[in-house]
PDB file of N, CA and C in Angstrom:
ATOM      1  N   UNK A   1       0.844  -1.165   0.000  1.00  0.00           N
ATOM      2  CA  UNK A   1       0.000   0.000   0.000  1.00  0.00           C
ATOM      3  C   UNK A   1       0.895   1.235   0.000  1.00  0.00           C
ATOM      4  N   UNK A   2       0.947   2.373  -1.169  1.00  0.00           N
ATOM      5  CA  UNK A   2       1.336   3.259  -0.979  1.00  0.00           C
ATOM      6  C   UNK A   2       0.305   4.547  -0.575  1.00  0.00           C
ATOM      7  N   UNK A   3       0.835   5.642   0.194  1.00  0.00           N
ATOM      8  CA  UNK A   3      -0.343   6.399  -0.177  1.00  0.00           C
ATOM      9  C   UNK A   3       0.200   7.762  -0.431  1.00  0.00           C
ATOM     10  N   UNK A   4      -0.534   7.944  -1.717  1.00  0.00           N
ATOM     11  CA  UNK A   4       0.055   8.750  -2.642  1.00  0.00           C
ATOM     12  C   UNK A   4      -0.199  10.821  -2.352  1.00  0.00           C
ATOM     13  N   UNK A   5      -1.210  10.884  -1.142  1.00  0.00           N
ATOM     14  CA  UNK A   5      -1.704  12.058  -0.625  1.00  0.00           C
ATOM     15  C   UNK A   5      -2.128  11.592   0.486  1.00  0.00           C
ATOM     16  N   UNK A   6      -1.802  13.079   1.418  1.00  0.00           N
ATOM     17  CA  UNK A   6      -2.777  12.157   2.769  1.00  0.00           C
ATOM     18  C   UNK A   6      -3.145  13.701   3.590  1.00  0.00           C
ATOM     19  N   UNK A   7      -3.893  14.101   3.614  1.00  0.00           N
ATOM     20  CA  UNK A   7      -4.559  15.070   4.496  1.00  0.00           C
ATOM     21  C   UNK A   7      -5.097  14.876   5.992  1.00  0.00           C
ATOM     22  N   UNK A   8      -5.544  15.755   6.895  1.00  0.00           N
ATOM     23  CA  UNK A   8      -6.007  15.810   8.393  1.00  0.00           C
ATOM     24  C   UNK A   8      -7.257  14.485   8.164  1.00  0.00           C
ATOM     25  N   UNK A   9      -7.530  14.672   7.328  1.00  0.00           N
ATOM     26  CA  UNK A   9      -9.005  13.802   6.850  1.00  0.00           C
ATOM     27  C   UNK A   9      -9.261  12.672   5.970  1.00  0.00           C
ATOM     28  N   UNK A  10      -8.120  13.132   4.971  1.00  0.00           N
ATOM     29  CA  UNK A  10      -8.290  12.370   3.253  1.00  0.00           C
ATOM     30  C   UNK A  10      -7.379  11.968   3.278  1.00  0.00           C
ATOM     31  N   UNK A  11      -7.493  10.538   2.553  1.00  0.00           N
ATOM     32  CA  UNK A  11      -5.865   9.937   1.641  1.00  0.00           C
ATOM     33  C   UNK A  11      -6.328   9.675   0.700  1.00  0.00           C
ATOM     34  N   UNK A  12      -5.034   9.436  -0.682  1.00  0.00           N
ATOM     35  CA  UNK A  12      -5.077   8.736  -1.487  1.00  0.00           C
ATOM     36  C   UNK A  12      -4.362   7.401  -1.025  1.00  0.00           C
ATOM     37  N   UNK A  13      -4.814   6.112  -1.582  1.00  0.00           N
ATOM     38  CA  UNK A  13      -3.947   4.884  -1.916  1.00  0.00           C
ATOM     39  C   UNK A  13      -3.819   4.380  -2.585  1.00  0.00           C
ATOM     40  N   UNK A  14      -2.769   3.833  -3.003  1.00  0.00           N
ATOM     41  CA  UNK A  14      -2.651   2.889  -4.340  1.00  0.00           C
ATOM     42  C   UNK A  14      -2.388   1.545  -3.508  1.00  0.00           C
ATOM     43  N   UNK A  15      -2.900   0.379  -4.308  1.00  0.00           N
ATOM     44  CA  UNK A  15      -2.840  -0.766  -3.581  1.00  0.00           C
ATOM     45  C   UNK A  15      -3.349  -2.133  -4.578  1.00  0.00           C
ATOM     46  N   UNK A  16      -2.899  -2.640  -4.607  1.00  0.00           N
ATOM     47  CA  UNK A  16      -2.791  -3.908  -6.161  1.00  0.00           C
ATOM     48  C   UNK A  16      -3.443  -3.672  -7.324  1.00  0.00           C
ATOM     49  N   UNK A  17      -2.186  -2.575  -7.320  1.00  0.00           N
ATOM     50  CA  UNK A  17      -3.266  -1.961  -8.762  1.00  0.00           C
ATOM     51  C   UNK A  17      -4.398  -0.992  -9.112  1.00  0.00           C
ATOM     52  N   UNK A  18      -4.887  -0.664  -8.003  1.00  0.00           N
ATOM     53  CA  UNK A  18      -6.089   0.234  -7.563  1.00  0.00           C
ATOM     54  C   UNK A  18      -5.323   1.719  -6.879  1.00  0.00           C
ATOM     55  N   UNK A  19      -6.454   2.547  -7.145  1.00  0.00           N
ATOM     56  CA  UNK A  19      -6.469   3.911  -6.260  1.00  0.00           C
ATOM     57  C   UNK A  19      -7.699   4.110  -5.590  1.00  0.00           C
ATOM     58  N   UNK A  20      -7.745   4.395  -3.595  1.00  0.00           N
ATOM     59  CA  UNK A  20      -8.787   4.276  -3.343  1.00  0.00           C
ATOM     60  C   UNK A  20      -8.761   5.262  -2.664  1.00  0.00           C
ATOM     61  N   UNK A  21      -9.538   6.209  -1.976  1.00  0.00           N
ATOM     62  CA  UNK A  21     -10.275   7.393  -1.391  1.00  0.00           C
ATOM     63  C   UNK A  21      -9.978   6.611   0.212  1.00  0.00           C
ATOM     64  N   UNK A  22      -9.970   7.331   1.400  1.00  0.00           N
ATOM     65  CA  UNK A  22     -10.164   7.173   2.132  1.00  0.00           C
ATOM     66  C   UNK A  22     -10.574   8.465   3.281  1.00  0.00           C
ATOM     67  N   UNK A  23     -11.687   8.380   3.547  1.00  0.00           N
ATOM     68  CA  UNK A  23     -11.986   9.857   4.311  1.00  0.00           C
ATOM     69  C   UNK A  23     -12.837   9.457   5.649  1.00  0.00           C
ATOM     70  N   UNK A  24     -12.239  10.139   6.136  1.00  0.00           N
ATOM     71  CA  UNK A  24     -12.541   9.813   7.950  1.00  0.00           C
ATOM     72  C   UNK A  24     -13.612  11.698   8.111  1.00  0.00           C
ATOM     73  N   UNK A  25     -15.002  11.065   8.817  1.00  0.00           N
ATOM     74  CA  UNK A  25     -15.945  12.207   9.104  1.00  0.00           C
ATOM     75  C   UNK A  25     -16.705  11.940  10.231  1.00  0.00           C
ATOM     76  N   UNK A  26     -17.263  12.797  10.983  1.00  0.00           N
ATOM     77  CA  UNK A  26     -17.235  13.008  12.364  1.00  0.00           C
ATOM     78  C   UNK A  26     -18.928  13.716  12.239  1.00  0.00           C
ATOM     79  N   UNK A  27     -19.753  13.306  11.000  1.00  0.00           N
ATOM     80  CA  UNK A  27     -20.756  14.171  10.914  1.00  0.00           C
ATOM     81  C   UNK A  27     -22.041  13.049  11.817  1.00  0.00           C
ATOM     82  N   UNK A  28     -21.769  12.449  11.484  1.00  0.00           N
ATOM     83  CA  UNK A  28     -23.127  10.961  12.869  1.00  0.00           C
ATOM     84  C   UNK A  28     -21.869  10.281  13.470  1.00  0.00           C
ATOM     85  N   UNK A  29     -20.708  10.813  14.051  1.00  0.00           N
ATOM     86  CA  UNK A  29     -20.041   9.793  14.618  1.00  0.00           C
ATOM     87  C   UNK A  29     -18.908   9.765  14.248  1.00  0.00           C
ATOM     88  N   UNK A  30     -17.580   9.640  14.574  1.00  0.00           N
ATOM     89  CA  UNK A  30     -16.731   9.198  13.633  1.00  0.00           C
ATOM     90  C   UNK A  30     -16.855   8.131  12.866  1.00  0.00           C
ATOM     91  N   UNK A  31     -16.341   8.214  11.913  1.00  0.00           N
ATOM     92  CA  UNK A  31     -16.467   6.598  11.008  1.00  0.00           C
ATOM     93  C   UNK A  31     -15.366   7.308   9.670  1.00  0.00           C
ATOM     94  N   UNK A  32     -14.421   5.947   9.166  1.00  0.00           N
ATOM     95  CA  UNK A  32     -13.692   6.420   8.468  1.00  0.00           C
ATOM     96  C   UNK A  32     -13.964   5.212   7.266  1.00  0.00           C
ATOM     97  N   UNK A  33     -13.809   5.705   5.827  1.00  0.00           N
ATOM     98  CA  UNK A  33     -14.566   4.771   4.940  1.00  0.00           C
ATOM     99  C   UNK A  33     -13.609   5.095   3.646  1.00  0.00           C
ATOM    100  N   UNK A  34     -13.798   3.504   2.955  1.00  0.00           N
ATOM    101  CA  UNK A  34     -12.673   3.426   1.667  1.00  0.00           C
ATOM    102  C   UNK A  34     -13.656   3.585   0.489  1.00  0.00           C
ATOM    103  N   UNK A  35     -13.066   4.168  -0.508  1.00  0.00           N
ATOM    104  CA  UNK A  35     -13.853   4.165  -1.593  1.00  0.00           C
ATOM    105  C   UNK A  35     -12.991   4.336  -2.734  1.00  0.00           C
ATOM    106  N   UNK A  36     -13.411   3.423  -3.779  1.00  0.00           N
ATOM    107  CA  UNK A  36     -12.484   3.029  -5.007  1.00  0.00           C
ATOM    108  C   UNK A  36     -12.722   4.801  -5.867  1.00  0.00           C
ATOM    109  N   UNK A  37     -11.265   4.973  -6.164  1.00  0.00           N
ATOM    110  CA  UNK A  37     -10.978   6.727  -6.698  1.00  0.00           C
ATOM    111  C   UNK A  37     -10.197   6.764  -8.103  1.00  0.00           C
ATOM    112  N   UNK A  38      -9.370   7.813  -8.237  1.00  0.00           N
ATOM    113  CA  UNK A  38      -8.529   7.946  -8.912  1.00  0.00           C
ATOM    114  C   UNK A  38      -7.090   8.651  -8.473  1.00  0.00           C
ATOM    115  N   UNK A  39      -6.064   8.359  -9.236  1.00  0.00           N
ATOM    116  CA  UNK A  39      -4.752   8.440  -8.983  1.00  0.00           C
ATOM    117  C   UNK A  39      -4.746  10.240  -7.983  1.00  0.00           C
ATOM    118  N   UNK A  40      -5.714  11.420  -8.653  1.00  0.00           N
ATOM    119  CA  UNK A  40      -5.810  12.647  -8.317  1.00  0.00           C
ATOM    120  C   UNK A  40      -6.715  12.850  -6.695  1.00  0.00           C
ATOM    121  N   UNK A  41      -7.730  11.785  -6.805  1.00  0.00           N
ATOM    122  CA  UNK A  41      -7.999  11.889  -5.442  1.00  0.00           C
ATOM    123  C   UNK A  41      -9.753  12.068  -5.242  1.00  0.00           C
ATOM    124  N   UNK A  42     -10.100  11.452  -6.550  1.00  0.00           N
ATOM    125  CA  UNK A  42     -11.297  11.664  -6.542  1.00  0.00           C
ATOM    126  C   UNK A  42     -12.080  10.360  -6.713  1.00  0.00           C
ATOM    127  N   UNK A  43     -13.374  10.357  -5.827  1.00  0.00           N
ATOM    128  CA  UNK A  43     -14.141   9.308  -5.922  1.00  0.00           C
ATOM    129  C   UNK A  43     -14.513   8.507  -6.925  1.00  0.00           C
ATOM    130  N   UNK A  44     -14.288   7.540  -7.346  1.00  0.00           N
ATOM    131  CA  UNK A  44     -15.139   7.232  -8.813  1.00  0.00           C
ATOM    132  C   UNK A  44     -16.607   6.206  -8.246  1.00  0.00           C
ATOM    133  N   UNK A  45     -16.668   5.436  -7.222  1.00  0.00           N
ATOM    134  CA  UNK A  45     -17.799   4.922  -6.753  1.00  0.00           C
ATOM    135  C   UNK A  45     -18.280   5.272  -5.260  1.00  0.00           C
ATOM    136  N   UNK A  46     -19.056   5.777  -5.028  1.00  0.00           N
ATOM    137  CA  UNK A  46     -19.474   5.898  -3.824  1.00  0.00           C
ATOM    138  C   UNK A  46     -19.806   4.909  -3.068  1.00  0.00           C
ATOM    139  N   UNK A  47     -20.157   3.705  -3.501  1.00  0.00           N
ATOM    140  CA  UNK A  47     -20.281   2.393  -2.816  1.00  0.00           C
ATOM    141  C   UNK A  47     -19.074   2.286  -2.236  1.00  0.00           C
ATOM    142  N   UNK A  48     -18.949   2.239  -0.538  1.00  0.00           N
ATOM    143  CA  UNK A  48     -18.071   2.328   0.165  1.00  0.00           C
ATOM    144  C   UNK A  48     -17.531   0.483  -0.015  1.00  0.00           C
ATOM    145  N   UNK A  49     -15.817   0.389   0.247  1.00  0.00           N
ATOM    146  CA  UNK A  49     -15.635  -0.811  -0.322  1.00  0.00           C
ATOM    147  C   UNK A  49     -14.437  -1.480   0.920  1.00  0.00           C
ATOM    148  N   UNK A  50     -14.942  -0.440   2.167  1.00  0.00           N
ATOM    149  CA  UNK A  50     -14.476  -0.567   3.214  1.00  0.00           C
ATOM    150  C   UNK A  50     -13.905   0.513   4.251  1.00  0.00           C
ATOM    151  N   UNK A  51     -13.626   0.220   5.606  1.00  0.00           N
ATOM    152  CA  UNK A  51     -13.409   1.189   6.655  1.00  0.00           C
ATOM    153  C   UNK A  51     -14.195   0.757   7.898  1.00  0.00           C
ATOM    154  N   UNK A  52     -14.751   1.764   8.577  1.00  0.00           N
ATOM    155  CA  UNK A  52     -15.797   1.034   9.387  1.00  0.00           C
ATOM    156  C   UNK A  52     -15.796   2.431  10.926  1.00  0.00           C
ATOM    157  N   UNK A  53     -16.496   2.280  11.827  1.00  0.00           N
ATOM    158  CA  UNK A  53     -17.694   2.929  12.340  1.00  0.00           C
ATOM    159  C   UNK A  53     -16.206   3.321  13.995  1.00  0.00           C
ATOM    160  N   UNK A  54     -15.839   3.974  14.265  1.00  0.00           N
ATOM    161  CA  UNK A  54     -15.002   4.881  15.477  1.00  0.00           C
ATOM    162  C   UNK A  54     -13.543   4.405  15.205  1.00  0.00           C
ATOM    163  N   UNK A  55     -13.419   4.718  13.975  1.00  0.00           N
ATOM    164  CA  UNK A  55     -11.925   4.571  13.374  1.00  0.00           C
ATOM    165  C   UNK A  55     -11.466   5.614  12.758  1.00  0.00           C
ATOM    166  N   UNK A  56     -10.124   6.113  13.150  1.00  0.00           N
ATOM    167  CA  UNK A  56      -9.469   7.223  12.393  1.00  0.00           C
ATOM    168  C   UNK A  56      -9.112   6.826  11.299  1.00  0.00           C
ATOM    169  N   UNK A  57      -8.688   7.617  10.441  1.00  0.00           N
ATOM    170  CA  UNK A  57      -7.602   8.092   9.348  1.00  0.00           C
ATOM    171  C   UNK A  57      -6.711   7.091   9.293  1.00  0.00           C
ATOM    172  N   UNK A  58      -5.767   7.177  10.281  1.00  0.00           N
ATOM    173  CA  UNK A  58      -4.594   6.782  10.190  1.00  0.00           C
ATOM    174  C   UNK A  58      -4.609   5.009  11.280  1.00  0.00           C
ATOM    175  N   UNK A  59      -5.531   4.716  11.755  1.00  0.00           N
ATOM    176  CA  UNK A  59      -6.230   3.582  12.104  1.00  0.00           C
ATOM    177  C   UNK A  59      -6.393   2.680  10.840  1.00  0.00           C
ATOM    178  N   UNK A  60      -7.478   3.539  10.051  1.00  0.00           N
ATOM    179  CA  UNK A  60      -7.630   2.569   8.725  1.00  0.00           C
ATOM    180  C   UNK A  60      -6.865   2.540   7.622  1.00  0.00           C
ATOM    181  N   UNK A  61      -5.414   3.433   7.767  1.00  0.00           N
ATOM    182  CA  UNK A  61      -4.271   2.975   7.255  1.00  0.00           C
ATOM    183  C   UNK A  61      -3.421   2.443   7.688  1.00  0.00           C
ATOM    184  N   UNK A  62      -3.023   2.444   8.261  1.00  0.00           N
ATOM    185  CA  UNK A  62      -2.134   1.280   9.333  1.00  0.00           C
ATOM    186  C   UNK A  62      -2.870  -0.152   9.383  1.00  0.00           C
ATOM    187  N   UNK A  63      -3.514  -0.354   8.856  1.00  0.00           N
ATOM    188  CA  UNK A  63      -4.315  -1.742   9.143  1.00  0.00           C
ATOM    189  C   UNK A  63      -5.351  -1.512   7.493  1.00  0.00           C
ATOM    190  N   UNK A  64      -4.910  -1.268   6.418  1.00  0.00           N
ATOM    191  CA  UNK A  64      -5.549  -1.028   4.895  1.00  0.00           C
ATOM    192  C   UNK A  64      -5.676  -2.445   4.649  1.00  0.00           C
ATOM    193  N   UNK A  65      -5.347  -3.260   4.408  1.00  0.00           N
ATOM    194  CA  UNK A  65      -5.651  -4.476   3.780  1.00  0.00           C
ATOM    195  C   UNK A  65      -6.635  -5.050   4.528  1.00  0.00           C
ATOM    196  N   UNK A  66      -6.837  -5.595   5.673  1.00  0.00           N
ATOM    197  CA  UNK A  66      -7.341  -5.987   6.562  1.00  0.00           C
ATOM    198  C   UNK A  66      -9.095  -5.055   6.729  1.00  0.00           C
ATOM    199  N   UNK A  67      -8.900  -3.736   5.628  1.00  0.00           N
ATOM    200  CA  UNK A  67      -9.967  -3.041   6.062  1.00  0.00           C
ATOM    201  C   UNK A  67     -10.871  -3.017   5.013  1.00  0.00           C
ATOM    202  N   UNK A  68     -10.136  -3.298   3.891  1.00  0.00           N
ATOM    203  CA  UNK A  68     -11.163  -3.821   3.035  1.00  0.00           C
ATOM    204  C   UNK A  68     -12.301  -4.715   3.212  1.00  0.00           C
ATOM    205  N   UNK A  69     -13.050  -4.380   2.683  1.00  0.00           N
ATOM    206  CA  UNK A  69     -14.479  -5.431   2.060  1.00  0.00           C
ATOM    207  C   UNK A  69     -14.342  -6.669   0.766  1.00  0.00           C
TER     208      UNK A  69
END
């Protein structure tokens, strides 16, 4: 897993071949969630494709494979 941007909130990752979104929000809760993107940093499916419900940022990168769906 590389990750190619990473903000207070947002990353990019690249990871077998893929680029995926990852954004951690605090609007019902924390919950931090993966979503398949592009190399620049933008969503291409909103169908979340992993993450999960009082996890940071850097929680669900440190543990990316494992957090997939």
């Amino acid at each position: 897993m590389n990750i190619i941007n990473k903000t207070k909130t947002r990353a990019t990752v690249f990871y077998k071949g893929s680029y995926y979104i990852v954004s951690e929000s605090q609007r019902r809760g924390l919950e931090t969630l993966i979503f398949k993107g592009t190399s620049d940093g933008k969503i291409t499916d909103y169908s979340e494709c992993g993450g999960g419900y009082d996890l940071t940022l850097d929680e669900v990168l440190a543990n990316f494979d494992n957090m997939l769906h």
